[in-house]
PDB file of N, CA and C in Angstrom:
ATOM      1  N   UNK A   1      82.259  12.290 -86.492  1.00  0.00           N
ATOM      2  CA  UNK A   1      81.038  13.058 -86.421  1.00  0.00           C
ATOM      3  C   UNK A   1      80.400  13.179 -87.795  1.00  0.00           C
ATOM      4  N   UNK A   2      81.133  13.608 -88.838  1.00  0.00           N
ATOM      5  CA  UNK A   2      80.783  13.204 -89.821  1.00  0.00           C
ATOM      6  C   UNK A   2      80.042  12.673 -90.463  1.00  0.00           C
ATOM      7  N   UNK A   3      80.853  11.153 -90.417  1.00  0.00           N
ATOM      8  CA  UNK A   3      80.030   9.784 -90.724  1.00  0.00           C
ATOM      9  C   UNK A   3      78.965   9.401 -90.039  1.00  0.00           C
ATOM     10  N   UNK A   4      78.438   9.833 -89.275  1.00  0.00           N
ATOM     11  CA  UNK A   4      77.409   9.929 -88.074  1.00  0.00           C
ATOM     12  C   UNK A   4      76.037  10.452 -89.171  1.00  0.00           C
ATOM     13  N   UNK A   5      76.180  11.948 -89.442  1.00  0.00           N
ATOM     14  CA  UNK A   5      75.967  12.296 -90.852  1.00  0.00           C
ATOM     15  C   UNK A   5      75.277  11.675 -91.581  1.00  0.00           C
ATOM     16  N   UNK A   6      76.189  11.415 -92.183  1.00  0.00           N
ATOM     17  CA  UNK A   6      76.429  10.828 -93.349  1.00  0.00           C
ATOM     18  C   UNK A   6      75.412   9.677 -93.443  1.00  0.00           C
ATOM     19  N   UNK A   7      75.376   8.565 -92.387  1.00  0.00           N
ATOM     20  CA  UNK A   7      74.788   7.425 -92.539  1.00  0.00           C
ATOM     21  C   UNK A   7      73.068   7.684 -91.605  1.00  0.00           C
ATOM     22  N   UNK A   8      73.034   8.581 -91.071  1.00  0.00           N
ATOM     23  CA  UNK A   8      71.741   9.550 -90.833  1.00  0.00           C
ATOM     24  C   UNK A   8      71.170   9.513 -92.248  1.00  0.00           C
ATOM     25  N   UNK A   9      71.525  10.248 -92.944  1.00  0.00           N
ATOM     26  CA  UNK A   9      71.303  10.812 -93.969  1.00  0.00           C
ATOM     27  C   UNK A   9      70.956  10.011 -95.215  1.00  0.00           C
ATOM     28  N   UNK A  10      71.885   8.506 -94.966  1.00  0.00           N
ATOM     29  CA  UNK A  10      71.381   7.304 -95.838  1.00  0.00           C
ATOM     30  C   UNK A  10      69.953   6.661 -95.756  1.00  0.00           C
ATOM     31  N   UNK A  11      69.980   6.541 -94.039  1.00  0.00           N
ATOM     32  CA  UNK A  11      69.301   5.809 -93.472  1.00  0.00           C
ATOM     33  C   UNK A  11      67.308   6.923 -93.723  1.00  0.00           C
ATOM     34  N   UNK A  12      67.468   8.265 -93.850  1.00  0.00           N
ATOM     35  CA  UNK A  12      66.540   8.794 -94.151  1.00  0.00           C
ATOM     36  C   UNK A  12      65.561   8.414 -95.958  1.00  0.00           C
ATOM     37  N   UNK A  13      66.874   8.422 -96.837  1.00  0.00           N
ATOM     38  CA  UNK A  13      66.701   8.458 -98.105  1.00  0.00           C
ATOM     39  C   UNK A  13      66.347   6.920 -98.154  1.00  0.00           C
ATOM     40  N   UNK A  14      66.855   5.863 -97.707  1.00  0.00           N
ATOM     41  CA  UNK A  14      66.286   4.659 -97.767  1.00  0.00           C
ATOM     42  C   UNK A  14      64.629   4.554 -96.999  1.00  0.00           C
ATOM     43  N   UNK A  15      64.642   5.023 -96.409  1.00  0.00           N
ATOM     44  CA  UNK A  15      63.053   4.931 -96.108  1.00  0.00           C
ATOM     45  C   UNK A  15      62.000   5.528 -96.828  1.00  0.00           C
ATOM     46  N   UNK A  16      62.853   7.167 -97.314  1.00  0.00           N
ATOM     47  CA  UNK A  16      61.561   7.475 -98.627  1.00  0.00           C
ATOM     48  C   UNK A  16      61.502   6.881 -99.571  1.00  0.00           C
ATOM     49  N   UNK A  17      62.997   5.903 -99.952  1.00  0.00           N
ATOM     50  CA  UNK A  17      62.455   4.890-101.345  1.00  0.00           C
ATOM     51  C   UNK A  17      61.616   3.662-101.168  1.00  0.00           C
ATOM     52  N   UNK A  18      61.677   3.272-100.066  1.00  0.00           N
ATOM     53  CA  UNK A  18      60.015   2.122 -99.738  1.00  0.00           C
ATOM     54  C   UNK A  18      58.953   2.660 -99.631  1.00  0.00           C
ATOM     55  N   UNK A  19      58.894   3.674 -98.833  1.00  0.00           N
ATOM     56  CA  UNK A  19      57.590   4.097 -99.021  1.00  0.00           C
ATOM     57  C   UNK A  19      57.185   4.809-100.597  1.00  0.00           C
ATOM     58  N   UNK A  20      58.071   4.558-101.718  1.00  0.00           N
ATOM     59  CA  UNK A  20      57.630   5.183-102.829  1.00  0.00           C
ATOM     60  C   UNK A  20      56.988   3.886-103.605  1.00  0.00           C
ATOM     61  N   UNK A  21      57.710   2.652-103.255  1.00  0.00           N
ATOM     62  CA  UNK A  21      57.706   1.273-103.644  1.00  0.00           C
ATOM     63  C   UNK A  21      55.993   0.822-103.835  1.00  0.00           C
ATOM     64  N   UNK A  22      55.653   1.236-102.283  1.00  0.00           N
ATOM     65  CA  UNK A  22      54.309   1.009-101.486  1.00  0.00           C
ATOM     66  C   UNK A  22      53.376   1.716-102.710  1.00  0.00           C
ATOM     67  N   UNK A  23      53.800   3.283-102.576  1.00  0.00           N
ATOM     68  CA  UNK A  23      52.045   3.767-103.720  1.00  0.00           C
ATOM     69  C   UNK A  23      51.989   3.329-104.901  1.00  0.00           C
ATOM     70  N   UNK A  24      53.335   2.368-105.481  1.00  0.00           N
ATOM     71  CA  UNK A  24      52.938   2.255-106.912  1.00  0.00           C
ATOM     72  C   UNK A  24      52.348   0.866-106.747  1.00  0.00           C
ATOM     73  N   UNK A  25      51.857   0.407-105.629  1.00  0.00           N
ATOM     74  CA  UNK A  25      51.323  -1.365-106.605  1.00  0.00           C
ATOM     75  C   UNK A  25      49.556  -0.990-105.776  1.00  0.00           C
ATOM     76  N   UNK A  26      48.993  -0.244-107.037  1.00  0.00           N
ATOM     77  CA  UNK A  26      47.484  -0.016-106.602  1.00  0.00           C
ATOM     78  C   UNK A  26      47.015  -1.052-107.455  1.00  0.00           C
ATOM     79  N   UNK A  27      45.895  -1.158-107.300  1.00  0.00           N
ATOM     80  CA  UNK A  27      45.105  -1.325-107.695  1.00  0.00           C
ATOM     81  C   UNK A  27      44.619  -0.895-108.977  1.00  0.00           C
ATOM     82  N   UNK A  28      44.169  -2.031-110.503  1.00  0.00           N
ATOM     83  CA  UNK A  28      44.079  -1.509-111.442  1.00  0.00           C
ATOM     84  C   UNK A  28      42.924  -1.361-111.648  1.00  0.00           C
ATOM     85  N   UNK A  29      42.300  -0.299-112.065  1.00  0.00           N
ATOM     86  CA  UNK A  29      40.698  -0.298-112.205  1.00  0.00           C
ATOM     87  C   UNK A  29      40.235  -0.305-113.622  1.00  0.00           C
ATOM     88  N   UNK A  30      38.980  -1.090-113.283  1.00  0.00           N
ATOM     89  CA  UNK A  30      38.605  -1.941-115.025  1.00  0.00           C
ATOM     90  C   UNK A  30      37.808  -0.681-115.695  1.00  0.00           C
ATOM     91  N   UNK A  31      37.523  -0.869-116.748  1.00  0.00           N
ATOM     92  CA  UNK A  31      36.827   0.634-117.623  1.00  0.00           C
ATOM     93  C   UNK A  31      35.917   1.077-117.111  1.00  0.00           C
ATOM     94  N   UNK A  32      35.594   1.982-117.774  1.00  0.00           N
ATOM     95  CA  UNK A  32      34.022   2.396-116.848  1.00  0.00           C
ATOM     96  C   UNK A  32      32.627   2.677-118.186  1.00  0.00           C
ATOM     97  N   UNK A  33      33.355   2.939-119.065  1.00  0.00           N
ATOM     98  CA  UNK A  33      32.915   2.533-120.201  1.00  0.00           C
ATOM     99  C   UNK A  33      33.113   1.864-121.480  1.00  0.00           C
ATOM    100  N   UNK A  34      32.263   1.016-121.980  1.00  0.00           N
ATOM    101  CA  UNK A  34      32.598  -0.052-123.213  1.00  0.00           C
ATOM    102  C   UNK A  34      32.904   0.480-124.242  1.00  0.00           C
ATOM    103  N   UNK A  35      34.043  -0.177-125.338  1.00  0.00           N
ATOM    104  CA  UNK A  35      33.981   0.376-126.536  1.00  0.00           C
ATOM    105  C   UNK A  35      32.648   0.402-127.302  1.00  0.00           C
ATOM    106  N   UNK A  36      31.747  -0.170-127.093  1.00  0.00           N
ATOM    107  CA  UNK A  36      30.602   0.208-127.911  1.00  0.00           C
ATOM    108  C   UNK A  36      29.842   1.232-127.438  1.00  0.00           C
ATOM    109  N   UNK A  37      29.795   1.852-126.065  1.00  0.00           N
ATOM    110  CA  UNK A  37      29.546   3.446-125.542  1.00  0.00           C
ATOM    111  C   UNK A  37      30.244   4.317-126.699  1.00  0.00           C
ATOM    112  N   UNK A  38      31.947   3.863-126.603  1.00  0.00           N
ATOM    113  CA  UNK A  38      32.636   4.983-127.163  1.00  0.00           C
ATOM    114  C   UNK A  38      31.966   5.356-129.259  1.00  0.00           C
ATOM    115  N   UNK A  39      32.148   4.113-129.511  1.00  0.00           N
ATOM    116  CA  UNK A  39      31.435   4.263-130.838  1.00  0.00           C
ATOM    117  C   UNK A  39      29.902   4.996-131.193  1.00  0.00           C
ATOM    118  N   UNK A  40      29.447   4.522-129.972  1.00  0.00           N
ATOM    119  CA  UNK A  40      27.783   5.450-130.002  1.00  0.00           C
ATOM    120  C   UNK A  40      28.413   7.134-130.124  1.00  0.00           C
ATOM    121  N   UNK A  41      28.958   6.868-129.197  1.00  0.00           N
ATOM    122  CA  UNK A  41      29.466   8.666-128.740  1.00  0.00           C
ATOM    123  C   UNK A  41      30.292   9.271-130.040  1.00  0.00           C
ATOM    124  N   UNK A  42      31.035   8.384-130.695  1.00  0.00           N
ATOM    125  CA  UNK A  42      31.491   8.861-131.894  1.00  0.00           C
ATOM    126  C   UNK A  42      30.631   9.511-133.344  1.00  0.00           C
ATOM    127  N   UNK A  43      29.796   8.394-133.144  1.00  0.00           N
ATOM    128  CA  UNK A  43      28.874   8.445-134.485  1.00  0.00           C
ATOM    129  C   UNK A  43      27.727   9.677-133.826  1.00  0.00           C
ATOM    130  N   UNK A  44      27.812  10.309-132.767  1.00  0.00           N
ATOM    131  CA  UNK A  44      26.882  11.133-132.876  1.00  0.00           C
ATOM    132  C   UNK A  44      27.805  12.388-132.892  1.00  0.00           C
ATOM    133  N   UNK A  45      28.675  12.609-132.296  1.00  0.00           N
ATOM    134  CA  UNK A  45      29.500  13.487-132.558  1.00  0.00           C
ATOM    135  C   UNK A  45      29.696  13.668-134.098  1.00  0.00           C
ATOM    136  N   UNK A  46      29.959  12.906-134.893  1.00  0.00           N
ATOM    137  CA  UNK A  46      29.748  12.698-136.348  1.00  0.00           C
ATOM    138  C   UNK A  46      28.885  13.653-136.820  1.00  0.00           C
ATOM    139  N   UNK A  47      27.368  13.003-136.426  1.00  0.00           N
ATOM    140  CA  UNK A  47      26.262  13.123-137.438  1.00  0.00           C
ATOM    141  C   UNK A  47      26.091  14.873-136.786  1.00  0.00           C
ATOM    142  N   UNK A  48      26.624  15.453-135.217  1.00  0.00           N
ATOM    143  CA  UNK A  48      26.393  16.621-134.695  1.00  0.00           C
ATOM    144  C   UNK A  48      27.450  17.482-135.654  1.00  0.00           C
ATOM    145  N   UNK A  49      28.185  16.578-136.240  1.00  0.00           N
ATOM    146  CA  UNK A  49      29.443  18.037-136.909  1.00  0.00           C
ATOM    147  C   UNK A  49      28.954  17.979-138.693  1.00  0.00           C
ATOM    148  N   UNK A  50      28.413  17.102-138.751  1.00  0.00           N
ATOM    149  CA  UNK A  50      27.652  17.064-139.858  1.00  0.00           C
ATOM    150  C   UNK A  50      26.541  17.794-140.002  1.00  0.00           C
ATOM    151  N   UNK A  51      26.046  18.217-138.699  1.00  0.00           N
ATOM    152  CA  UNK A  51      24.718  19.051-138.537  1.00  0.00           C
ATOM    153  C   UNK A  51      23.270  18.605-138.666  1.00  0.00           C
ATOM    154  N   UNK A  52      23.667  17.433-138.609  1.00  0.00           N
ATOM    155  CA  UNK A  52      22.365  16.153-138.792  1.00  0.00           C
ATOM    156  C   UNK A  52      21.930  15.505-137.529  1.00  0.00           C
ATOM    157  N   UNK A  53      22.289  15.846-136.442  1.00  0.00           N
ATOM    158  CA  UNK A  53      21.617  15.686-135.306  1.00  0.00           C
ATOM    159  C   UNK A  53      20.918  16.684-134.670  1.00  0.00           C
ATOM    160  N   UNK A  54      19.556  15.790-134.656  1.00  0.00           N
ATOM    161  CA  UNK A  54      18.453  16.333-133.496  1.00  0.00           C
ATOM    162  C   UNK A  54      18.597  16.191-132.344  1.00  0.00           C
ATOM    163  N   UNK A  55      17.881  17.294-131.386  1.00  0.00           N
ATOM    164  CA  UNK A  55      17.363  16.463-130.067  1.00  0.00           C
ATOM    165  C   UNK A  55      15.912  15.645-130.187  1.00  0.00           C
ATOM    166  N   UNK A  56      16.065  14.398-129.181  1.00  0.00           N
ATOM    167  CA  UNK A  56      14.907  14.153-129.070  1.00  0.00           C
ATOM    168  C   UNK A  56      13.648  14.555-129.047  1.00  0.00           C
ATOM    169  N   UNK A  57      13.679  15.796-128.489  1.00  0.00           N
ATOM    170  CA  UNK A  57      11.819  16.324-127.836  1.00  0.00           C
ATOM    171  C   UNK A  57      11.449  17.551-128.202  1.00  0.00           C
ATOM    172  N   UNK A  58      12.607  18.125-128.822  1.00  0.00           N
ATOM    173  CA  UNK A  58      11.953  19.131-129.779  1.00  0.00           C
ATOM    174  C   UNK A  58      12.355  19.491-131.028  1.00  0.00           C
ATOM    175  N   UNK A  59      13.209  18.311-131.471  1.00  0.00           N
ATOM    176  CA  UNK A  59      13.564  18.467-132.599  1.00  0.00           C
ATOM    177  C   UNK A  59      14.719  19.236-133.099  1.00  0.00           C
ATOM    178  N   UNK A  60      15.118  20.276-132.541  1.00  0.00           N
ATOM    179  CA  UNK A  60      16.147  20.831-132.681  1.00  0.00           C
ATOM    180  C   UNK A  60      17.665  20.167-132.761  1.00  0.00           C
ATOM    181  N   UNK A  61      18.297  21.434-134.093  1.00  0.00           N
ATOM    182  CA  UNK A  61      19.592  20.715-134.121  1.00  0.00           C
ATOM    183  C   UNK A  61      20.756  20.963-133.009  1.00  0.00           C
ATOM    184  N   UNK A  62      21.427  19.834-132.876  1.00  0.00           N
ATOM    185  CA  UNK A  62      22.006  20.018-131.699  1.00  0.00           C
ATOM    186  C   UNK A  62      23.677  20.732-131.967  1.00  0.00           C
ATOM    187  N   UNK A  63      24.002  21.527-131.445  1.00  0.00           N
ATOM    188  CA  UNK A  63      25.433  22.390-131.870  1.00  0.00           C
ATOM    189  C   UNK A  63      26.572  22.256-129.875  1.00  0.00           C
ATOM    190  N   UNK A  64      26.005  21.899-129.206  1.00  0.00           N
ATOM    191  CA  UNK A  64      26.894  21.842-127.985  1.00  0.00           C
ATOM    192  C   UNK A  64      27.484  20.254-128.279  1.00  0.00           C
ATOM    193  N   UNK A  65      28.842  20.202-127.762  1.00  0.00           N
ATOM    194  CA  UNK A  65      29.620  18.819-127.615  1.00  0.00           C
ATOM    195  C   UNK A  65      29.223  17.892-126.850  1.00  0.00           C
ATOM    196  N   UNK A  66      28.770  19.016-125.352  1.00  0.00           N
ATOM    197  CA  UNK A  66      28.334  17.514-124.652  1.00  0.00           C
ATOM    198  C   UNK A  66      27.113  17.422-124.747  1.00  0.00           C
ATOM    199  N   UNK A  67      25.818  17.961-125.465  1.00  0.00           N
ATOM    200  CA  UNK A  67      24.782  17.185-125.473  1.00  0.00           C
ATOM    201  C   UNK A  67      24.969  16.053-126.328  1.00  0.00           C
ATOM    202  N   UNK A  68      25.681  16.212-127.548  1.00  0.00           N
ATOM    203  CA  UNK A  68      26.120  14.890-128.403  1.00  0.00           C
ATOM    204  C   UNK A  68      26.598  14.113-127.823  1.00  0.00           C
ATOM    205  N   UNK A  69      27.408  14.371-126.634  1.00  0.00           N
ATOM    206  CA  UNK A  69      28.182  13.188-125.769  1.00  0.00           C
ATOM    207  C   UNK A  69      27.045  12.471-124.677  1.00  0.00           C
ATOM    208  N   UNK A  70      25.970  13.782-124.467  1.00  0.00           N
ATOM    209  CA  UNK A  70      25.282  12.366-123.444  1.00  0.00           C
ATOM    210  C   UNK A  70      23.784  11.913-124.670  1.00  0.00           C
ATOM    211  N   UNK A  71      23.401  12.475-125.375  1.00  0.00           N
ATOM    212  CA  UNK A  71      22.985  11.610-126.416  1.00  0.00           C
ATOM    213  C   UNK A  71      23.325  10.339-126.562  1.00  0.00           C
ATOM    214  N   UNK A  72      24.845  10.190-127.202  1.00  0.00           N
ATOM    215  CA  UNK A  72      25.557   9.207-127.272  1.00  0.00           C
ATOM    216  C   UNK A  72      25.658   8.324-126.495  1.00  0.00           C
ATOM    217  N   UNK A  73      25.662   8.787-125.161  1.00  0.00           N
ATOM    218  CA  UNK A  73      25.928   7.704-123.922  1.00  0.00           C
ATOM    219  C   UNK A  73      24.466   7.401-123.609  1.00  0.00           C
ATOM    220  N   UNK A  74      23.309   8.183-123.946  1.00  0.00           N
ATOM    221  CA  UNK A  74      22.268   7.476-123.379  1.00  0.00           C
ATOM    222  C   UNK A  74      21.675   6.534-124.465  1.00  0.00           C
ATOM    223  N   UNK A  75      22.262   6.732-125.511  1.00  0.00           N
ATOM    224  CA  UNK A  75      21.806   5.620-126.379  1.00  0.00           C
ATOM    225  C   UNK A  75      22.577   4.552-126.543  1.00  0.00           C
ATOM    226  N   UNK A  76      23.739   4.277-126.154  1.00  0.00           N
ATOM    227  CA  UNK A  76      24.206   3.057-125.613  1.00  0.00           C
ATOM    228  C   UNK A  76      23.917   2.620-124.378  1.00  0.00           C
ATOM    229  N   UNK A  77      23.720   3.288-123.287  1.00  0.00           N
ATOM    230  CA  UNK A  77      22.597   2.451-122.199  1.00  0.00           C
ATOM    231  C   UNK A  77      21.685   2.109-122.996  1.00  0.00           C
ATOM    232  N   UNK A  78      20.762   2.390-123.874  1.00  0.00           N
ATOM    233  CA  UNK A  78      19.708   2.042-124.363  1.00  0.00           C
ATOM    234  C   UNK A  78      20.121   0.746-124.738  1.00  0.00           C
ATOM    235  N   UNK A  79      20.761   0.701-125.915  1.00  0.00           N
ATOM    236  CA  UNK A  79      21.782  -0.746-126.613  1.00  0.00           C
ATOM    237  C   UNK A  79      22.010  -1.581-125.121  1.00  0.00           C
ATOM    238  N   UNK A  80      22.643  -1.430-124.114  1.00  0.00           N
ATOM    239  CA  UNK A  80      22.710  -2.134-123.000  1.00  0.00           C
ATOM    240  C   UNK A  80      24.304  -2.443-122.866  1.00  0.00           C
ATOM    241  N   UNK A  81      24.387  -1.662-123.317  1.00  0.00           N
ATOM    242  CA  UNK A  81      26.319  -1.070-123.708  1.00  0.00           C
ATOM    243  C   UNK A  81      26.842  -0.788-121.703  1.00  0.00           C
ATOM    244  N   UNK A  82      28.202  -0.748-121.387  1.00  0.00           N
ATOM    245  CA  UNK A  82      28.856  -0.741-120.382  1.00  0.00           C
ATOM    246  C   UNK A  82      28.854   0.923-120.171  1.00  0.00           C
ATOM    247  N   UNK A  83      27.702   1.628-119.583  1.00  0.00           N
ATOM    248  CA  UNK A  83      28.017   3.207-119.313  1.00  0.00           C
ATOM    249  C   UNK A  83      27.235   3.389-117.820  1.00  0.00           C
ATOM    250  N   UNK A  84      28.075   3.732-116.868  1.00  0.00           N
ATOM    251  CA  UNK A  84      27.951   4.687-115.509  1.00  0.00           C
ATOM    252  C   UNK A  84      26.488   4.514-115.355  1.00  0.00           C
ATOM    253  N   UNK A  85      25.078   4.674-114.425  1.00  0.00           N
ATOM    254  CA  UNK A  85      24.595   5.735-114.175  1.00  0.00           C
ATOM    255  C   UNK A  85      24.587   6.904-114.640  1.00  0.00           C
ATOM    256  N   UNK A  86      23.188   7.747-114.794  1.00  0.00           N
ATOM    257  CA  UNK A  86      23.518   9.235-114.836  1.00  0.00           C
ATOM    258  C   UNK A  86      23.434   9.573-113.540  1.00  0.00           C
ATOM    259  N   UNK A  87      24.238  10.533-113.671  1.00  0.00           N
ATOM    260  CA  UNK A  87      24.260  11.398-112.392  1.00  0.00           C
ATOM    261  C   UNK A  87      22.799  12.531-112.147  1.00  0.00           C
ATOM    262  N   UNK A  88      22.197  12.909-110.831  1.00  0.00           N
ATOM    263  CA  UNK A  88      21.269  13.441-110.623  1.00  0.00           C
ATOM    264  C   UNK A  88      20.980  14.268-110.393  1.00  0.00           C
TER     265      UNK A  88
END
């Protein structure tokens, strides 16, 4: 009765290790943005901690992270750099 058990009990643990086998071979997904996005985004982050960045349309200096970050990213779309869509 036991061994009855016992090999129940194998026969369970061998099936959760294939199905663990299964989720690891996905699919690798390619970047979503280019290193030359990331460098735009750097150098404005830069020139924003330097305190030398404007906004575009009114001139003002810019002190939030992510306006420097979509600055950055919209001026590498501009360049024609590898960046997303904006979102709407």
């Amino acid at each position: 009765m036991a061994t009855k058990k016992v090999a129940k009990v194998a026969k369970k643990s061998a099936s959760k290790k294939s199905s663990a086998k299964k989720s690891s071979s996905k699919k690798k997904s390619t970047r979503k943005y280019s290193p030359a996005a990331g460098k735009s985004v750097e150098r404005e982050m830069k020139a924003m901690k330097q305190g030398k960045l404007e906004s575009g349309r009114s001139g003002r200096k810019v002190t939030s992270r992510k306006q420097a970050i979509a600055i950055g990213l919209s001026e590498a779309r501009k360049a024609g750099a590898k960046v997303p869509k904006k979102k709407e």
